[in-house]
Protein backbone atom coordinates (compact mmCIF):
# COMPACT_ATOMS: atom_id res chain seq x y z
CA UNK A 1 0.00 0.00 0.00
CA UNK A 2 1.29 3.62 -0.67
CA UNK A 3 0.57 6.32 2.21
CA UNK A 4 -0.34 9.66 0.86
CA UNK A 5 1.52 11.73 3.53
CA UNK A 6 5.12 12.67 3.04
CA UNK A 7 7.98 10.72 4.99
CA UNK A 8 11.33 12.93 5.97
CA UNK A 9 14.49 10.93 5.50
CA UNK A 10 17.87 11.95 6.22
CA UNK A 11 20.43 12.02 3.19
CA UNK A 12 23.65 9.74 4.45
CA UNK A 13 26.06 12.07 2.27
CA UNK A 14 24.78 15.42 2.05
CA UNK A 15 22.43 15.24 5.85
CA UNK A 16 19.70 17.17 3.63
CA UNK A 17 15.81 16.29 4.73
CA UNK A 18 13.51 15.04 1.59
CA UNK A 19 10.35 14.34 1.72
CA UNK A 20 9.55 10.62 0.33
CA UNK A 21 6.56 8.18 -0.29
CA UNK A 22 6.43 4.91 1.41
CA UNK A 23 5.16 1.23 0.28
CA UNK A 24 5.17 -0.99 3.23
CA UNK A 25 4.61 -4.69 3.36
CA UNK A 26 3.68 -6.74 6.48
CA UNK A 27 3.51 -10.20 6.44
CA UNK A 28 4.06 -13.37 9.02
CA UNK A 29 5.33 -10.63 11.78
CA UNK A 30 8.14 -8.99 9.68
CA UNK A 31 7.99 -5.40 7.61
CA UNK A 32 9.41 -4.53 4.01
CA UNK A 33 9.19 -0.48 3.54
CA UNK A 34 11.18 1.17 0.37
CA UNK A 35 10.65 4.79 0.61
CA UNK A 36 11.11 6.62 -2.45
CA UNK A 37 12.26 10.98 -2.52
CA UNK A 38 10.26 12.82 -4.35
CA UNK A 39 13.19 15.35 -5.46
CA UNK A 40 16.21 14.79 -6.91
CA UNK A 41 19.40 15.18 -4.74
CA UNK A 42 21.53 18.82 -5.84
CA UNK A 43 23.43 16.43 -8.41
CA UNK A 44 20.14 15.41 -9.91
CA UNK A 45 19.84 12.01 -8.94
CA UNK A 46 16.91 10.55 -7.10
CA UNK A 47 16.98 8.74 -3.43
CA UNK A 48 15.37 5.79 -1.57
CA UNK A 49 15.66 3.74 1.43
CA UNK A 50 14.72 0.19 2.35
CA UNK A 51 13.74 -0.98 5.80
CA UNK A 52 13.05 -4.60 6.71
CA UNK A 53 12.62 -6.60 10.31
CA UNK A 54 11.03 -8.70 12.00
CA UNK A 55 9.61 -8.50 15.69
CA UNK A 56 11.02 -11.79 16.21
CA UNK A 57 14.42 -13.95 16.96
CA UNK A 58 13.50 -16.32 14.43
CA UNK A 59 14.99 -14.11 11.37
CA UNK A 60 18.68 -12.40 10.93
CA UNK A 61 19.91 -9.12 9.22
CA UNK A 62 17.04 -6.97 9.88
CA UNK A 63 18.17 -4.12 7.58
CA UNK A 64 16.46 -1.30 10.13
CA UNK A 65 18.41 1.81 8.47
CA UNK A 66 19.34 1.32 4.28
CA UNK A 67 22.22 3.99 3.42
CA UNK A 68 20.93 6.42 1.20
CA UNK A 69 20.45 4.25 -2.39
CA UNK A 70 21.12 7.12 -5.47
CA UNK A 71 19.87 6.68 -9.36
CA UNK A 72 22.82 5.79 -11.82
């Protein structure tokens, strides 16, 4: 599902705020969220982020925090 209200992520290299959308899976106690910036960073590129865990033991790796991911 996509939420209409804006996210504010951090950019890892730059620290500027953008405003993102989010999809967001839930399934079998564990989240999948990619949130996608609206605007382009000041070299033009775009950003996202990807989230995943679990509220359990039973799975590894949650990835809580992505690094900023950037459009070749």
């Amino acid at each position: 599902m996509f939420f209409l209200a804006d996210e504010v992520d951090e950019d890892d290299e730059s620290g500027e705020a953008y405003g993102a959308a989010e999809y967001s899976r839930a399934a079998n106690g564990c989240w999948f969220n990619i949130r996608i910036g609206h605007d382009p960073d000041q070299e033009g590129h775009l950003r996202a982020e990807v989230r995943l865990g679990c509220g359990d033991k039973k799975h590894e790796a949650p990835v809580d925090d992505s690094p900023t991911l950037r459009e070749r």
